[in-house]
C-alpha atoms as a PDB file:
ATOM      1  CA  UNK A   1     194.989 -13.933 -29.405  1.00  0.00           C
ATOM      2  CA  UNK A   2     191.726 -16.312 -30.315  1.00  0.00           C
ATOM      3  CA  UNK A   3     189.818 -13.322 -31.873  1.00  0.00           C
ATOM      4  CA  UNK A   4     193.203 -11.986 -33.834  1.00  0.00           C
ATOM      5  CA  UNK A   5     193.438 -15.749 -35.043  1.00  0.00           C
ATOM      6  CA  UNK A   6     189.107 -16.034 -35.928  1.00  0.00           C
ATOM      7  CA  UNK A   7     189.149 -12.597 -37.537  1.00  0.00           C
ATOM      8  CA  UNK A   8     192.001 -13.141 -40.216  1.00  0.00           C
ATOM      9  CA  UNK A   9     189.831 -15.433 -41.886  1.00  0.00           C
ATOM     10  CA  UNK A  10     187.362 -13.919 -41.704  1.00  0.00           C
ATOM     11  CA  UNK A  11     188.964 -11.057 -43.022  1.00  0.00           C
ATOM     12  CA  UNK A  12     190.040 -12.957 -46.186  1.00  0.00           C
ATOM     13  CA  UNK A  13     186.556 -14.632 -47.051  1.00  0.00           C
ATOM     14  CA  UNK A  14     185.494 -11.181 -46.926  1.00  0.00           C
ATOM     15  CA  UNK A  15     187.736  -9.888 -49.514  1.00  0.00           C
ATOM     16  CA  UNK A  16     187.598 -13.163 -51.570  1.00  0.00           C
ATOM     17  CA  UNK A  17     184.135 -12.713 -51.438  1.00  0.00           C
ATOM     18  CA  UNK A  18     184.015  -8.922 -52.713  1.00  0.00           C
ATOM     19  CA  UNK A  19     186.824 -10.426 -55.113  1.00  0.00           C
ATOM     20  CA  UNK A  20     184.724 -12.937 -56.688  1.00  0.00           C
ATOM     21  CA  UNK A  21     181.557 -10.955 -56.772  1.00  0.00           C
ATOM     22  CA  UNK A  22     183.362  -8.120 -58.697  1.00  0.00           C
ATOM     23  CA  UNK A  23     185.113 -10.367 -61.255  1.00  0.00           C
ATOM     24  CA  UNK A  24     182.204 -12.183 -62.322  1.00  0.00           C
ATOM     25  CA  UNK A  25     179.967  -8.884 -62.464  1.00  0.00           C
ATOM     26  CA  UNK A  26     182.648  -7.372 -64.916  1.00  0.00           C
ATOM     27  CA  UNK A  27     182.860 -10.558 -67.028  1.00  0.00           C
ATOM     28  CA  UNK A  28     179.634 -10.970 -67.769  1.00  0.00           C
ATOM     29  CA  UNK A  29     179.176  -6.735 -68.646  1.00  0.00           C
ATOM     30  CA  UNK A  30     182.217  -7.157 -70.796  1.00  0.00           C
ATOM     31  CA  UNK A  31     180.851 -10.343 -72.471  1.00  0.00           C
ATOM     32  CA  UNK A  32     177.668  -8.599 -73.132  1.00  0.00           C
ATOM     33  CA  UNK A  33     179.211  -5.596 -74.723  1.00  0.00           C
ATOM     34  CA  UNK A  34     181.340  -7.732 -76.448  1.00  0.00           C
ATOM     35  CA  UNK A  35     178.729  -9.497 -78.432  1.00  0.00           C
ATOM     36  CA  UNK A  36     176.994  -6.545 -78.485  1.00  0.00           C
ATOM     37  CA  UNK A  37     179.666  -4.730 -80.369  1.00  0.00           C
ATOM     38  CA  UNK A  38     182.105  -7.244 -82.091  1.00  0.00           C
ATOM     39  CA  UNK A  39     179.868 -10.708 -82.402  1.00  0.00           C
ATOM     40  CA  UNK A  40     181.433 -13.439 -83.735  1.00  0.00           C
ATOM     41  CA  UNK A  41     182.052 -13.134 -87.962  1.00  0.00           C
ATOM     42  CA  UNK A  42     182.915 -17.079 -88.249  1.00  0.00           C
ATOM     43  CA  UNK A  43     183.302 -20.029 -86.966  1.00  0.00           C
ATOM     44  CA  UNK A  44     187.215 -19.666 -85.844  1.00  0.00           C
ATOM     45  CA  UNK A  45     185.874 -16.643 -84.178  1.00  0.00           C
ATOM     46  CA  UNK A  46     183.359 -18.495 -81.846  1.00  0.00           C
ATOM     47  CA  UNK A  47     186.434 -20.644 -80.917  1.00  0.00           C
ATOM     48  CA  UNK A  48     188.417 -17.922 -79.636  1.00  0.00           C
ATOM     49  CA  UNK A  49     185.549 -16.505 -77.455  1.00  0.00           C
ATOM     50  CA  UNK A  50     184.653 -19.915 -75.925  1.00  0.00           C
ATOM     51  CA  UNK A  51     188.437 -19.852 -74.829  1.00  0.00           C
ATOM     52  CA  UNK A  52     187.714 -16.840 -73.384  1.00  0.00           C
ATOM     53  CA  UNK A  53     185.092 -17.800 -71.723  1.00  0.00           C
ATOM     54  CA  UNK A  54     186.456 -20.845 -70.047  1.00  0.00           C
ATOM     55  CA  UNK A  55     189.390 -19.208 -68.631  1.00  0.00           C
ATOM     56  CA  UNK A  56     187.136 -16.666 -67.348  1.00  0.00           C
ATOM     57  CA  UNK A  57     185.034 -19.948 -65.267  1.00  0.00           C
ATOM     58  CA  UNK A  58     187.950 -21.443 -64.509  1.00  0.00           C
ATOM     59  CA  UNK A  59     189.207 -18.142 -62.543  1.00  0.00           C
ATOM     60  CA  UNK A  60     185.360 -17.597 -60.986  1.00  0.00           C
ATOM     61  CA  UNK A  61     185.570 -21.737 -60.496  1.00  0.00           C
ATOM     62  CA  UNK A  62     188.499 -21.729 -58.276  1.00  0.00           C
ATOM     63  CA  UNK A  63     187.441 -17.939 -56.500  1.00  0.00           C
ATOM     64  CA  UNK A  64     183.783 -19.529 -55.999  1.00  0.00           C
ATOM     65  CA  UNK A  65     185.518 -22.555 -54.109  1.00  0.00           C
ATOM     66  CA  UNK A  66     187.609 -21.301 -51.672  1.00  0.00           C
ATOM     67  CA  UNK A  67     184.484 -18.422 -51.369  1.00  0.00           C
ATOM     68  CA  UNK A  68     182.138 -21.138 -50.754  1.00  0.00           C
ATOM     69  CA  UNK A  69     184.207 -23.078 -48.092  1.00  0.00           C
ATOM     70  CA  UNK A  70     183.867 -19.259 -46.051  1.00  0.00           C
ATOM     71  CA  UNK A  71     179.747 -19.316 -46.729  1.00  0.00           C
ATOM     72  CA  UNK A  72     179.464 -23.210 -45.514  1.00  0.00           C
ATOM     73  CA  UNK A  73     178.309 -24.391 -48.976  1.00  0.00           C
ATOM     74  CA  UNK A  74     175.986 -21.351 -48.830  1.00  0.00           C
ATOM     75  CA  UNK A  75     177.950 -18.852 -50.859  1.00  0.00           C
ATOM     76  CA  UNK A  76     174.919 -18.315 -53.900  1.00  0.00           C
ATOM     77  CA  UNK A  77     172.555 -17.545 -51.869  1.00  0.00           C
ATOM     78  CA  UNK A  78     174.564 -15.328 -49.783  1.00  0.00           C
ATOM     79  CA  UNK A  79     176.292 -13.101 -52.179  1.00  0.00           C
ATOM     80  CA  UNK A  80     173.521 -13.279 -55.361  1.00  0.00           C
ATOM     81  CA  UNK A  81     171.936  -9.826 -54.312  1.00  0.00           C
ATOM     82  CA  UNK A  82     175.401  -7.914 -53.785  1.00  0.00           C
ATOM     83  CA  UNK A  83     176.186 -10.319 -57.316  1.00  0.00           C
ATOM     84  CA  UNK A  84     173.065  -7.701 -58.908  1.00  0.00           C
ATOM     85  CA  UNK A  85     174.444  -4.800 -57.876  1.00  0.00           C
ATOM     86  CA  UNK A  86     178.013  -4.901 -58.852  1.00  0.00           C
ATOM     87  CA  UNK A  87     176.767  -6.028 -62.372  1.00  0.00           C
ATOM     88  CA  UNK A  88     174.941  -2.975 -62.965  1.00  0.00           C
ATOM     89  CA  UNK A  89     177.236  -0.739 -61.570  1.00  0.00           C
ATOM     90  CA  UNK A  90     179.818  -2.321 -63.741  1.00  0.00           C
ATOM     91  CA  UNK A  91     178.698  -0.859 -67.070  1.00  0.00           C
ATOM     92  CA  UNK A  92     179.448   2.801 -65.459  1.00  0.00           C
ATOM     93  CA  UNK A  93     183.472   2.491 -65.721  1.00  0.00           C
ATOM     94  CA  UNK A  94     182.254   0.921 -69.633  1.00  0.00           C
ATOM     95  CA  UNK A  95     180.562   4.333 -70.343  1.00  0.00           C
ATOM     96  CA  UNK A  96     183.385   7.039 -68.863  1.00  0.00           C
ATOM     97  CA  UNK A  97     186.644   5.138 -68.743  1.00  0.00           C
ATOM     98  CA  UNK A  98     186.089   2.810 -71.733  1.00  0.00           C
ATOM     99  CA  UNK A  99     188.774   4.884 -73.493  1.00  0.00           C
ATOM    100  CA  UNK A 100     191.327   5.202 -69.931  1.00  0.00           C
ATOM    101  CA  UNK A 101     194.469   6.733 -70.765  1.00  0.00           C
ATOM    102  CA  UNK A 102     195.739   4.402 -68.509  1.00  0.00           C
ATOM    103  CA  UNK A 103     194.836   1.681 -70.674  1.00  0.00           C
ATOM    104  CA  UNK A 104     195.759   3.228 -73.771  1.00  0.00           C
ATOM    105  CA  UNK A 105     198.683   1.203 -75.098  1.00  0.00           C
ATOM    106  CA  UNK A 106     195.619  -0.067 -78.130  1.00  0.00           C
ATOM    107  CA  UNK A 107     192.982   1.387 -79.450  1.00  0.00           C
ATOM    108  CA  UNK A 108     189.535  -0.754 -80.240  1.00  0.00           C
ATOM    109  CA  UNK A 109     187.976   1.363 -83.243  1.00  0.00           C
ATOM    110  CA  UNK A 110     185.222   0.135 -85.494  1.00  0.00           C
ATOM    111  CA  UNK A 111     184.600   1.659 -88.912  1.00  0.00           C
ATOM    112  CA  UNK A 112     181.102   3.673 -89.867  1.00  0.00           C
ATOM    113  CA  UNK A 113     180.739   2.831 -93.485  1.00  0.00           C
ATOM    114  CA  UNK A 114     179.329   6.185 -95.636  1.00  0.00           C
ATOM    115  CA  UNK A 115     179.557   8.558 -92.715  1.00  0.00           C
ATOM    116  CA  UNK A 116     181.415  10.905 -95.338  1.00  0.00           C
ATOM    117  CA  UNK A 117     180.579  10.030 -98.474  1.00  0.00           C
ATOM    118  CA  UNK A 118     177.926  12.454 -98.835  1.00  0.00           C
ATOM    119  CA  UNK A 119     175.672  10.658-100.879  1.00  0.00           C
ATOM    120  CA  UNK A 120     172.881  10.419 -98.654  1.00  0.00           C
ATOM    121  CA  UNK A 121     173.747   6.657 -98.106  1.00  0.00           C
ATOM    122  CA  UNK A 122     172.488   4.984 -94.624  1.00  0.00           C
ATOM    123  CA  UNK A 123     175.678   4.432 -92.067  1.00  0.00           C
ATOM    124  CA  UNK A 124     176.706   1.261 -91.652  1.00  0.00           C
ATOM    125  CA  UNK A 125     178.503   0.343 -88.722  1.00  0.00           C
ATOM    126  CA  UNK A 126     180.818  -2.450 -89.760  1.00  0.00           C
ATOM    127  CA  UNK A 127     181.244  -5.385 -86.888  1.00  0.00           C
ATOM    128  CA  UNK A 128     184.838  -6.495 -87.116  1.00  0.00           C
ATOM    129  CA  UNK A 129     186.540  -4.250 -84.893  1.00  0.00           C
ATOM    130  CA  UNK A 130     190.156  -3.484 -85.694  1.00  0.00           C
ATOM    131  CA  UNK A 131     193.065  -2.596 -82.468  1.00  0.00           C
ATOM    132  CA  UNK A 132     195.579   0.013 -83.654  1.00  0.00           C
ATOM    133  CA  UNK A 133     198.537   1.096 -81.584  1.00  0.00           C
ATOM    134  CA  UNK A 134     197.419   4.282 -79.642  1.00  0.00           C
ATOM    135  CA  UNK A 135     200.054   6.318 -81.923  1.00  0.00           C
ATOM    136  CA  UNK A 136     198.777   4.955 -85.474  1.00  0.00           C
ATOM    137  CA  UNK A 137     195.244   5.284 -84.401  1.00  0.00           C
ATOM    138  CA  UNK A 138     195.047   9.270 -86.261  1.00  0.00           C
ATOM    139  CA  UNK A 139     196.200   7.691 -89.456  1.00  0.00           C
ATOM    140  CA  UNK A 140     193.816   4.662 -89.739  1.00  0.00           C
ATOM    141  CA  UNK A 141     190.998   7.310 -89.272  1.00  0.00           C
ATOM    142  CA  UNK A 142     192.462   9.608 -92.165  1.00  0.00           C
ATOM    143  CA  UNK A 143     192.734   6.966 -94.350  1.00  0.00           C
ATOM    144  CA  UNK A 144     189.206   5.970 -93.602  1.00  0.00           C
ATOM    145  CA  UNK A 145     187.900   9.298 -93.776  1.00  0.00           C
ATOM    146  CA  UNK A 146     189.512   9.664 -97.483  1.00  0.00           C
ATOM    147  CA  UNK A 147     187.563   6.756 -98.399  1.00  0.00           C
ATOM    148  CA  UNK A 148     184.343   7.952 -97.108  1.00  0.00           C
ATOM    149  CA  UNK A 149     184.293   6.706 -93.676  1.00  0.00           C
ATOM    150  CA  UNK A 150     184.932   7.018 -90.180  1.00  0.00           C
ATOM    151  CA  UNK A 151     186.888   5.509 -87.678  1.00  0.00           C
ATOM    152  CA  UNK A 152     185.055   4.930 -83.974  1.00  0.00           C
ATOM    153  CA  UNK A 153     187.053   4.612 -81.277  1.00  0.00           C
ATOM    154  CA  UNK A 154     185.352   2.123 -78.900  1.00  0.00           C
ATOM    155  CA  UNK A 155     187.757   0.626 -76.136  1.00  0.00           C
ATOM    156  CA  UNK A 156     190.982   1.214 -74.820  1.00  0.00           C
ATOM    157  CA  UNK A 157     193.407  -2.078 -73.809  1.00  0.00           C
ATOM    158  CA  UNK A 158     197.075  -2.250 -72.001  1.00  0.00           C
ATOM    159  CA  UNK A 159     197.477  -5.504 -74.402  1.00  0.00           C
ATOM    160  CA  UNK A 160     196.475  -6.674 -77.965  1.00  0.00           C
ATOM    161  CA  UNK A 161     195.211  -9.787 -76.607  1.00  0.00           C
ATOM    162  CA  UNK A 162     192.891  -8.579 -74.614  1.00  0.00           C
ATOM    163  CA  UNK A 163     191.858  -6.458 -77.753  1.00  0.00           C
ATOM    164  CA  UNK A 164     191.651  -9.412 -79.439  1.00  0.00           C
ATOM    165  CA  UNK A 165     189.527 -11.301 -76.615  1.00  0.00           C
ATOM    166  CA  UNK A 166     186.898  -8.897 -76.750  1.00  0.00           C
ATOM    167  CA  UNK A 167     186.501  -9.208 -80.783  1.00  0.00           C
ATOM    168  CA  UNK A 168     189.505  -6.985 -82.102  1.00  0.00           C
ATOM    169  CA  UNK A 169     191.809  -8.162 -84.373  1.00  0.00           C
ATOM    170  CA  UNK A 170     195.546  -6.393 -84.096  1.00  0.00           C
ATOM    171  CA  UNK A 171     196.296  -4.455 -86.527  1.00  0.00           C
ATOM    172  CA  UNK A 172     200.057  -5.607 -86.850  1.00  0.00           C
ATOM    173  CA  UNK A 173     200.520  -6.653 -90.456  1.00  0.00           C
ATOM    174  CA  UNK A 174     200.451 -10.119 -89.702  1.00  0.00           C
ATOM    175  CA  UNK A 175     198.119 -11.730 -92.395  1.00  0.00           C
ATOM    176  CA  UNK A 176     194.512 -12.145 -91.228  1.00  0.00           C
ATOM    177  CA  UNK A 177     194.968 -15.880 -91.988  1.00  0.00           C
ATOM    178  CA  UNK A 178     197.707 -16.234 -89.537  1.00  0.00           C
ATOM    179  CA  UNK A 179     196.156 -14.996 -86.877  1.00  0.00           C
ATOM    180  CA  UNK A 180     193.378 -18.031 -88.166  1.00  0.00           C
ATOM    181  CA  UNK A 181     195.525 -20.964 -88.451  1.00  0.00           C
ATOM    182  CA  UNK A 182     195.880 -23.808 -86.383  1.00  0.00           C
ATOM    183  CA  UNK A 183     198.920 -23.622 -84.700  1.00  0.00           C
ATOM    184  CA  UNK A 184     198.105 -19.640 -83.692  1.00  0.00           C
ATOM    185  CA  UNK A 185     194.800 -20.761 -82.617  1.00  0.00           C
ATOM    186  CA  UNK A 186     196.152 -22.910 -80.099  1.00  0.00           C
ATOM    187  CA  UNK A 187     198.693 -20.149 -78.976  1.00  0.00           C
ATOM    188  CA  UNK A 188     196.007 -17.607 -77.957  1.00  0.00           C
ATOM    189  CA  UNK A 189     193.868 -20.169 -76.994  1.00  0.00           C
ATOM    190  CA  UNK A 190     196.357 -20.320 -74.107  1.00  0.00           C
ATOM    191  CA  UNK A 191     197.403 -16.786 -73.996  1.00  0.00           C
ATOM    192  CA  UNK A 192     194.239 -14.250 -74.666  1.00  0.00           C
ATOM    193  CA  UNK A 193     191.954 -15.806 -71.781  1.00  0.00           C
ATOM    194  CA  UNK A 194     194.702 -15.682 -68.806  1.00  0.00           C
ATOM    195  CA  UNK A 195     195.898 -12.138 -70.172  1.00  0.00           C
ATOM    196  CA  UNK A 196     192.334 -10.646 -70.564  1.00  0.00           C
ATOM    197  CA  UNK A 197     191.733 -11.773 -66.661  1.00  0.00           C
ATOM    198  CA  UNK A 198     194.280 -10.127 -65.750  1.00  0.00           C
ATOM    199  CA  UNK A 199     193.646  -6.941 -67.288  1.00  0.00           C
ATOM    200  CA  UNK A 200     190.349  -6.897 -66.257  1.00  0.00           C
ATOM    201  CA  UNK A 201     191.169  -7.391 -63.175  1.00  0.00           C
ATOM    202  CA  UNK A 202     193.268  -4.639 -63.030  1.00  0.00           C
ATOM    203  CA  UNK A 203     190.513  -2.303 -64.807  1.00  0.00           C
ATOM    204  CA  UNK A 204     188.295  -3.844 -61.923  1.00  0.00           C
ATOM    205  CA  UNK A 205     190.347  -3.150 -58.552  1.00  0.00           C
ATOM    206  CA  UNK A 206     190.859   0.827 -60.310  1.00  0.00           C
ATOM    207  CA  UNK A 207     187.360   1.617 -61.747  1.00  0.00           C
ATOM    208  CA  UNK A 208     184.511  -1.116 -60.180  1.00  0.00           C
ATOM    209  CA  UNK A 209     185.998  -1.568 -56.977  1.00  0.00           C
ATOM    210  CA  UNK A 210     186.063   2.355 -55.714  1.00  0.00           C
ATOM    211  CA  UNK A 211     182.264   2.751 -57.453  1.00  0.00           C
ATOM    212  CA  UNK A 212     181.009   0.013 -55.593  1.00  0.00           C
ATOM    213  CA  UNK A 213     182.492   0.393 -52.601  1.00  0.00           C
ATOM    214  CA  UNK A 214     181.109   4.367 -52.372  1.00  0.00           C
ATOM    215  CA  UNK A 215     177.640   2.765 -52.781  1.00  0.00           C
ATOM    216  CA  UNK A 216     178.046   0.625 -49.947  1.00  0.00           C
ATOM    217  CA  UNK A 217     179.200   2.821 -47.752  1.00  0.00           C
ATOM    218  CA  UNK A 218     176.430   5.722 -49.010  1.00  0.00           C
ATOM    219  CA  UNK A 219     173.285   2.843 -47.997  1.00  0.00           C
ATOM    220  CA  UNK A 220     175.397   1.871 -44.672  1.00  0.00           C
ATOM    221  CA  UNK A 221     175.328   5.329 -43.334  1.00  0.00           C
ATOM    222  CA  UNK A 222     172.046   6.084 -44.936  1.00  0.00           C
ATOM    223  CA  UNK A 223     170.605   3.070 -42.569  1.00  0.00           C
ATOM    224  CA  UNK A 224     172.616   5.051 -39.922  1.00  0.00           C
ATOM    225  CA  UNK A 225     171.070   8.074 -40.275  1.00  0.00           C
ATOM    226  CA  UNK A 226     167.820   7.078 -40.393  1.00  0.00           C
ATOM    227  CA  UNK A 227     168.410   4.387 -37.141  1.00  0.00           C
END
């Protein structure tokens, strides 16, 4: 009964811990492919992302607490290395499911400026990504085709907001201006950071969580082999 009773905790500061460690690797590969891709165009912009970004500490704040309790005050030092590793293997589910059909209620395009204009012009990849609806997604590409661009699909997202967290406006016929005033600004400030967790955490537990977990269990039996 004493060991059923020890091991249940220590069951859950072991998934906790695996929780926390995955959540923060994909954060910080989706912030850096968000700046990478869609940097902030303005000042309003930078607002929205440091939203973002807090909700996104607040989550790994309260994780990294109960985590640490687990570790005895030691959790840094204890899950850093493992910390490394799920950060590189999270850019892997970026590269082949970045465009999930599972995800695919909104597109995340960008525009390449001259790609058919035939003029010899340099392409110009414009940085203000735009989210269509998965079904209008053909016709924003003919129309910028016609005009002498293309349309590059980047990302796929189960909700605008999240879209719209990593640097895409919707493409809803709402004004740009409204999605820019104050009383908006407040509303996603308290709606795009808790909905982009939780879609990211749902991309996590599908495409980071198997990857990683096929690694670890590769090096454990590797070690076995070799003992």
């Amino acid at each position: 009964m004493d060991k059923t009773n020890r091991s249940k905790p220590y069951l859950s500061g072991i998934i906790l811990s695996g929780f926390l460690v995955l959540f923060v690797a994909k954060f910080l590969c989706n912030m850096i492919i968000s700046l990478n891709q869609n940097p902030p165009q303005n000042g309003k912009d930078f607002l929205i992302l440091l939203t973002v970004i807090a909700w996104g500490l607040l989550t790994i704040s309260l994780l990294y607490r109960k985590v640490n309790k687990f570790f005895d005050g030691k959790a840094i030092d204890r899950l850093l290395p493992y910390l490394a590793i799920a950060f590189l293997f999270s850019f892997l589910p970026e590269l082949f499911f970045a465009k999930s059909k599972l995800f695919n209620t909104y597109v995340g395009t960008q525009i390449v400026y001259g790609c058919n204009s035939g003029d010899g012009e340099i392409q110009v990849i414009g940085h203000s990504g735009i989210a269509y609806k998965a079904g209008k997604v053909d016709l924003a590409a003919r129309e910028a085709y016609s005009e002498g661009n293309c349309l590059r699909e980047t990302g796929s997202f189960l909700f605008w907001q999240t879209a719209m967290a990593q640097g895409y406006l919707p493409s809803s016929g709402v004004p740009i201006s409204k999605f820019y005033s104050f009383s908006t600004f407040i509303e996603l400030a308290f709606s795009l950071g808790p909905i982009y967790c939780i879609e990211n955490i749902l991309k996590m537990l599908l495409f980071n969580l198997p990857i990683c977990l096929l690694f670890f269990i590769v090096m454990r039996f590797g070690k076995r082999s070799q003992g």
